[in-house]
PDB file of N, CA and C in Angstrom:
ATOM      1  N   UNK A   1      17.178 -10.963 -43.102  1.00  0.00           N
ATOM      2  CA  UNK A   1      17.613 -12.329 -43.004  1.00  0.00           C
ATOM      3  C   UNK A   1      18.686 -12.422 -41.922  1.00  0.00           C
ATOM      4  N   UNK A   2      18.391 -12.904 -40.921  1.00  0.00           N
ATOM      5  CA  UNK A   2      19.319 -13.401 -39.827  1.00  0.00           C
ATOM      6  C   UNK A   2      20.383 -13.944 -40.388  1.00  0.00           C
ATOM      7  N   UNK A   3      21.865 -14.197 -39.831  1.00  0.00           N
ATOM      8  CA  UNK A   3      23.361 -14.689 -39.673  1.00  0.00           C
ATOM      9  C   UNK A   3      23.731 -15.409 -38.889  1.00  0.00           C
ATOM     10  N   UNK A   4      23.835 -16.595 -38.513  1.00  0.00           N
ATOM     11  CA  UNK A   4      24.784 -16.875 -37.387  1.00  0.00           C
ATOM     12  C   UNK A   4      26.242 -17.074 -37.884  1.00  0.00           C
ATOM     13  N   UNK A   5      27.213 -16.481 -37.224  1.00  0.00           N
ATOM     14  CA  UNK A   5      28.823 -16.863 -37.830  1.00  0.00           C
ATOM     15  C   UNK A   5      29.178 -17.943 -36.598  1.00  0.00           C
ATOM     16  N   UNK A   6      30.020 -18.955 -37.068  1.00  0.00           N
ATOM     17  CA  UNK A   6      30.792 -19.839 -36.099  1.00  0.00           C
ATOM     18  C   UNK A   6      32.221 -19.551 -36.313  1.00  0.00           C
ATOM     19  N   UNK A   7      32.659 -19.456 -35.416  1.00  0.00           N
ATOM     20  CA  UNK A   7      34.377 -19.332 -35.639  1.00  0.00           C
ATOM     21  C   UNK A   7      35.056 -20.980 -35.962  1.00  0.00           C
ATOM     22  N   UNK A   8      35.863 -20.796 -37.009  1.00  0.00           N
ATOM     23  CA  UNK A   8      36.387 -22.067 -37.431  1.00  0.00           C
ATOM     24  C   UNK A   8      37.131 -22.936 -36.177  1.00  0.00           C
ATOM     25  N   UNK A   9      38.268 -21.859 -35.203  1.00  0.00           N
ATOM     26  CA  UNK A   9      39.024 -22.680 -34.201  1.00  0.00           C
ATOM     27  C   UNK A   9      38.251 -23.069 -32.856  1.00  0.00           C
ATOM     28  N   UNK A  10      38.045 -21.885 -32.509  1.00  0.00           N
ATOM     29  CA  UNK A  10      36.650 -22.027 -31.161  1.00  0.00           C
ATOM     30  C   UNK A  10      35.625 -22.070 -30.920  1.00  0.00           C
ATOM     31  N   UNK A  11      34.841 -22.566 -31.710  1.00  0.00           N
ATOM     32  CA  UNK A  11      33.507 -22.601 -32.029  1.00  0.00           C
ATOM     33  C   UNK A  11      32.917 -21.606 -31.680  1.00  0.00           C
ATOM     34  N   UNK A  12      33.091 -20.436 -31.224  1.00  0.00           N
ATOM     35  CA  UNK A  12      32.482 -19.213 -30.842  1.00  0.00           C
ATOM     36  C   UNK A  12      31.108 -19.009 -32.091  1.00  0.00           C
ATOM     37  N   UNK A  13      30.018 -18.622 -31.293  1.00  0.00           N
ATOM     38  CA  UNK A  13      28.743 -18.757 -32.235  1.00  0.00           C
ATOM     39  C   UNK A  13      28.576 -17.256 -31.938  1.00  0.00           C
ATOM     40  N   UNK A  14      27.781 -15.998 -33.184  1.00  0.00           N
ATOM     41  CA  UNK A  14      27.104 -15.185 -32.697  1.00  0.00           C
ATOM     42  C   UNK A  14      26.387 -14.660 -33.683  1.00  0.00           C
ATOM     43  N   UNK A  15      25.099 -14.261 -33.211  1.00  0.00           N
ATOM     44  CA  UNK A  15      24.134 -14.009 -34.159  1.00  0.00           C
ATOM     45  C   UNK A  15      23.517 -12.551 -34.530  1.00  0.00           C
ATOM     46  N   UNK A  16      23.621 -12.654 -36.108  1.00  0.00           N
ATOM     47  CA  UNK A  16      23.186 -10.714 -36.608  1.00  0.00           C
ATOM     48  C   UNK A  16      22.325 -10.901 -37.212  1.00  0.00           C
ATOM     49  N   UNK A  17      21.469  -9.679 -36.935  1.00  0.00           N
ATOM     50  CA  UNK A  17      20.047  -9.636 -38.082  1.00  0.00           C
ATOM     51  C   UNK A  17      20.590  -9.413 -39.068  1.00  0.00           C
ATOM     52  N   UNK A  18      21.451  -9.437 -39.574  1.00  0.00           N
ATOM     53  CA  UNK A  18      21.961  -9.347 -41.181  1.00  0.00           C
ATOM     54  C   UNK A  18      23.365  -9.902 -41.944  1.00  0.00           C
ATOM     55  N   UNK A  19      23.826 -10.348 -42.570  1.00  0.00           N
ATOM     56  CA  UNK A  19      24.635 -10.395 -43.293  1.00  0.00           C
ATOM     57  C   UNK A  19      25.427  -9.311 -43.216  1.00  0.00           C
ATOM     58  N   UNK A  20      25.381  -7.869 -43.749  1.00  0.00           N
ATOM     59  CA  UNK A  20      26.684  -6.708 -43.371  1.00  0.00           C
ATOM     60  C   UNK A  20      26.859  -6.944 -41.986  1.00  0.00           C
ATOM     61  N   UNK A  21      26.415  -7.000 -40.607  1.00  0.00           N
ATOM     62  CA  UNK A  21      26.594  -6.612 -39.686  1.00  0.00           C
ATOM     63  C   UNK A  21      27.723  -8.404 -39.162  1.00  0.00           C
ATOM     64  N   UNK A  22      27.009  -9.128 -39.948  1.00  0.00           N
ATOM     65  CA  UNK A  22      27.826 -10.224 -39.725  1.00  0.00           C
ATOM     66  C   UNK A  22      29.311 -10.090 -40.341  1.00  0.00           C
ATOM     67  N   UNK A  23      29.553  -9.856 -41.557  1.00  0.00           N
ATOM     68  CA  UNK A  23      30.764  -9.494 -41.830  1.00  0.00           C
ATOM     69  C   UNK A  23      31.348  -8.506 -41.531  1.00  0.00           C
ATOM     70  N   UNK A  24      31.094  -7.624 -41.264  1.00  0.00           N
ATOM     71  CA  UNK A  24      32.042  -6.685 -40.627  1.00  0.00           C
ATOM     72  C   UNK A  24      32.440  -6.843 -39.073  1.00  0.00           C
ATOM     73  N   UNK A  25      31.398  -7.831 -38.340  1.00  0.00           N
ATOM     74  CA  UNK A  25      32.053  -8.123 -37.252  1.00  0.00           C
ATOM     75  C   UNK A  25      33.039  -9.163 -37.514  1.00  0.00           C
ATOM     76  N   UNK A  26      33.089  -9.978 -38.330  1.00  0.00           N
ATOM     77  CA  UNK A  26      34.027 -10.757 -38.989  1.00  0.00           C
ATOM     78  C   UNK A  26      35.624 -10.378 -39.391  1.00  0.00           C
ATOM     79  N   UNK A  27      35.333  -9.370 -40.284  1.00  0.00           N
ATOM     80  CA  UNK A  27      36.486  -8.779 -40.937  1.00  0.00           C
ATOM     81  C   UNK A  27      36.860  -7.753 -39.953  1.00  0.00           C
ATOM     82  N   UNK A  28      36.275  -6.978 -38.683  1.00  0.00           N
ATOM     83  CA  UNK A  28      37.044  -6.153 -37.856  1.00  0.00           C
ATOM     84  C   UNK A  28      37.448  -6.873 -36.697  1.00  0.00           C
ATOM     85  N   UNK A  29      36.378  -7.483 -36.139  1.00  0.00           N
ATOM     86  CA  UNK A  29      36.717  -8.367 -34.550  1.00  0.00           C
ATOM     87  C   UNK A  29      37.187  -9.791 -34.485  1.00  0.00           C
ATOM     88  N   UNK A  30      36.834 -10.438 -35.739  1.00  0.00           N
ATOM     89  CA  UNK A  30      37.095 -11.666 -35.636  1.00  0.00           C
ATOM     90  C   UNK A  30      38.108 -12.136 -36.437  1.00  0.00           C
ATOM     91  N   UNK A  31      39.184 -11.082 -36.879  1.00  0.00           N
ATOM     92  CA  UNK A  31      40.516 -11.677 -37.718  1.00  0.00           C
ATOM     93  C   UNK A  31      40.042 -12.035 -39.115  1.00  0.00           C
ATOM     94  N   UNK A  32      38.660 -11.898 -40.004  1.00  0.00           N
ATOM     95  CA  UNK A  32      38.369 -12.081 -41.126  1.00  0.00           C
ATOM     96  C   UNK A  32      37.764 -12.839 -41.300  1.00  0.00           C
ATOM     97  N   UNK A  33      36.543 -12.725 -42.622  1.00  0.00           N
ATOM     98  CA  UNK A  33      35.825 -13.664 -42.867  1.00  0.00           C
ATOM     99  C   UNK A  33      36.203 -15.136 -43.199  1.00  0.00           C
ATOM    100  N   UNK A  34      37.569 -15.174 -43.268  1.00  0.00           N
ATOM    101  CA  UNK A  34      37.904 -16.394 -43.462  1.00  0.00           C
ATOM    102  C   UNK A  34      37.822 -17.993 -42.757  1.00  0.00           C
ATOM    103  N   UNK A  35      37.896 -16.758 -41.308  1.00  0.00           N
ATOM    104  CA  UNK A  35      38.228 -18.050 -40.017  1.00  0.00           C
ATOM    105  C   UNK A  35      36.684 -18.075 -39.470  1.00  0.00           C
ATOM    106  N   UNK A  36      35.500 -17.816 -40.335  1.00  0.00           N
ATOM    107  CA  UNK A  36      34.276 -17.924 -39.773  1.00  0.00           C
ATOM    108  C   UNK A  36      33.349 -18.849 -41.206  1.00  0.00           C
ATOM    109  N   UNK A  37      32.162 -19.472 -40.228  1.00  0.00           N
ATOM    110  CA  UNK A  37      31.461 -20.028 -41.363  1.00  0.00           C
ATOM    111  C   UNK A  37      30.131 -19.414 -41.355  1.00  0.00           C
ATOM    112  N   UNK A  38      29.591 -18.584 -42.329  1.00  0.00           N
ATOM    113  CA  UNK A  38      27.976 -18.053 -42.249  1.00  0.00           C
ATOM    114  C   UNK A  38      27.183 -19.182 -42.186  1.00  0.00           C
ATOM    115  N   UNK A  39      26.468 -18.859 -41.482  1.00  0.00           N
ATOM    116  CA  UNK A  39      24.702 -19.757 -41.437  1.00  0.00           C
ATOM    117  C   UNK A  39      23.591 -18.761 -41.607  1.00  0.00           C
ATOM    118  N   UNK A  40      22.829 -19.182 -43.084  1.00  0.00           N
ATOM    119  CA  UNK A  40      21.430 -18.040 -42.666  1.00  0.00           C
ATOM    120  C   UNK A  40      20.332 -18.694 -41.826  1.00  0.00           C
ATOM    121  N   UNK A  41      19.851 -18.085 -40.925  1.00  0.00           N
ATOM    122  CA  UNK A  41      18.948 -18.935 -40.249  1.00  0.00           C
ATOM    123  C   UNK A  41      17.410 -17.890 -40.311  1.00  0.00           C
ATOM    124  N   UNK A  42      16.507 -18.856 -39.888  1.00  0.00           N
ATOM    125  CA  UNK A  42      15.189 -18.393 -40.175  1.00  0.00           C
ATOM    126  C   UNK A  42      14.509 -17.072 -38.790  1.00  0.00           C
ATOM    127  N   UNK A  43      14.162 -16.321 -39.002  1.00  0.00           N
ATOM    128  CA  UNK A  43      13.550 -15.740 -38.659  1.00  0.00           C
ATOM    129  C   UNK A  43      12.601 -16.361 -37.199  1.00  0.00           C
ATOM    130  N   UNK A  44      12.346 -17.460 -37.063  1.00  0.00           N
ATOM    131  CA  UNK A  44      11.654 -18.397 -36.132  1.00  0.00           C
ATOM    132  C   UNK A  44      12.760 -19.118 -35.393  1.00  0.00           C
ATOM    133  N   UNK A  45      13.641 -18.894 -35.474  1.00  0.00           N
ATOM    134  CA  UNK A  45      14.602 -19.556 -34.912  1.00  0.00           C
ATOM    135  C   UNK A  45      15.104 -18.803 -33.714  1.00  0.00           C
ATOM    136  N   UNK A  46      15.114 -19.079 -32.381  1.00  0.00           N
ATOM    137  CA  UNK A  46      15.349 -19.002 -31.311  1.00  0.00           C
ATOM    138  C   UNK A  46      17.244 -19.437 -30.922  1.00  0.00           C
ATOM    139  N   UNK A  47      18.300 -18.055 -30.285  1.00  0.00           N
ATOM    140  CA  UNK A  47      18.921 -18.384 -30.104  1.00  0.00           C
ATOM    141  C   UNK A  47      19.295 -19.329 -29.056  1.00  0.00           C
ATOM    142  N   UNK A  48      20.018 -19.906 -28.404  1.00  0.00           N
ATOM    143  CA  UNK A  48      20.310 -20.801 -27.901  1.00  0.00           C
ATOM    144  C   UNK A  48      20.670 -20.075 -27.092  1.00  0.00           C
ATOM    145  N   UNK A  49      20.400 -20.545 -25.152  1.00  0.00           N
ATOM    146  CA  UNK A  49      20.986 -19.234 -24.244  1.00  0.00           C
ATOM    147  C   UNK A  49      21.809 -20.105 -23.316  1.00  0.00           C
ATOM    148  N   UNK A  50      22.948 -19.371 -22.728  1.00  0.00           N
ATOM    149  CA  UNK A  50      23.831 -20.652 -22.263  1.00  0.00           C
ATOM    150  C   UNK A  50      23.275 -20.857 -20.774  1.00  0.00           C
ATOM    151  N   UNK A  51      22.660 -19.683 -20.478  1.00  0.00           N
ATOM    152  CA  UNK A  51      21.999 -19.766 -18.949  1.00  0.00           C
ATOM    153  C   UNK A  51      22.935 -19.414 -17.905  1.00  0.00           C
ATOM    154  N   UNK A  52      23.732 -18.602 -18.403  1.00  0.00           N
ATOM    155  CA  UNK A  52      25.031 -17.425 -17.870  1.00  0.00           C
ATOM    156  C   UNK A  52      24.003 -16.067 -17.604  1.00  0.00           C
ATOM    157  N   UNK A  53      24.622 -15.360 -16.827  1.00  0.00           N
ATOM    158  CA  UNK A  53      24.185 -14.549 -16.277  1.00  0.00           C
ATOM    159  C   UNK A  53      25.333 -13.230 -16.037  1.00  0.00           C
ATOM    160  N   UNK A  54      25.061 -12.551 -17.155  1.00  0.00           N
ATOM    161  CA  UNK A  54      26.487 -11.382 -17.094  1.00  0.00           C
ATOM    162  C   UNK A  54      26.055 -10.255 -16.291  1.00  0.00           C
ATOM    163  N   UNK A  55      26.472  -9.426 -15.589  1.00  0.00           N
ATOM    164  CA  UNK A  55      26.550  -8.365 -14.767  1.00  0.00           C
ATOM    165  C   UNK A  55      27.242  -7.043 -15.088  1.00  0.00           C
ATOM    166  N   UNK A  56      26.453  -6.283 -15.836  1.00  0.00           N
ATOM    167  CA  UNK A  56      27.413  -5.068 -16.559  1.00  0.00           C
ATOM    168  C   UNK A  56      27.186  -3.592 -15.328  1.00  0.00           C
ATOM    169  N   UNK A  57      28.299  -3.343 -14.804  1.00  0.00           N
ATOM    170  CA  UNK A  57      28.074  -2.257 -14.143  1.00  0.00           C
ATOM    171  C   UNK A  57      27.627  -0.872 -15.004  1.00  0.00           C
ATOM    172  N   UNK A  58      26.662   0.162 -14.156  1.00  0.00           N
ATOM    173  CA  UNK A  58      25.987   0.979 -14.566  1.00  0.00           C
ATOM    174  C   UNK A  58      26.616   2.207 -14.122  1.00  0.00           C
ATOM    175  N   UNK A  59      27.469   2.997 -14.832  1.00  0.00           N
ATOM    176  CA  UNK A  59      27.904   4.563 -14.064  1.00  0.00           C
ATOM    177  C   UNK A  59      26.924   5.244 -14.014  1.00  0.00           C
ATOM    178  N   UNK A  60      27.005   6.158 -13.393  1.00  0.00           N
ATOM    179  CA  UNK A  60      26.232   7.756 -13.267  1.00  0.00           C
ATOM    180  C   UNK A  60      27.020   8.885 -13.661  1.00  0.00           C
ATOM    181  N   UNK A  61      26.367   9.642 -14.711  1.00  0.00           N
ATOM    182  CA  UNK A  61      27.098   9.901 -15.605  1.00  0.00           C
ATOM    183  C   UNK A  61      26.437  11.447 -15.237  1.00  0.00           C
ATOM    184  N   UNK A  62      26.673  11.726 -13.908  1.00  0.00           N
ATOM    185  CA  UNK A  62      26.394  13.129 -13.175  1.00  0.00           C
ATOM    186  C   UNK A  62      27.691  13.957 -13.178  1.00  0.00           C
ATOM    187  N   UNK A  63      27.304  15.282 -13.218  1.00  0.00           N
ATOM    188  CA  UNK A  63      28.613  15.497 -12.818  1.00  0.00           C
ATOM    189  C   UNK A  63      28.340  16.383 -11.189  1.00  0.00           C
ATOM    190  N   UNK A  64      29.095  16.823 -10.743  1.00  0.00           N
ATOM    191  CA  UNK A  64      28.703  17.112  -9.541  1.00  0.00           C
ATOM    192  C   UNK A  64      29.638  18.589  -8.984  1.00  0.00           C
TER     193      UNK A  64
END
């Protein structure tokens, strides 16, 4: 069963295939389940994409 948490002050949205994985990102990264609201959402449900485009650099993890 999918999760979406919303953060109560910044609306920050993010979505877990589960319930544990939702609360513990809650209770470690997000200051506690308190300041978040669960949503279970369906399985057919498509996240929402902001149409940002992030750029994660790639090391090489050679040694030489």
């Amino acid at each position: 069963m999918a999760v979406k948490i919303t953060h109560l002050t910044n609306g920050q949205q993010v979505r877990f295939a589960n319930a544990d994985g939702a609360r513990r990102y809650a209770e470690i990264m997000g200051g506690g389940v308190d300041k978040w609201r669960f949503t279970v959402v369906s399985g057919q449900e498509r996240p929402e994409l902001s149409g940002r485009v992030v750029n994660v650099p790639v090391w090489r993890m050679t040694s030489r």
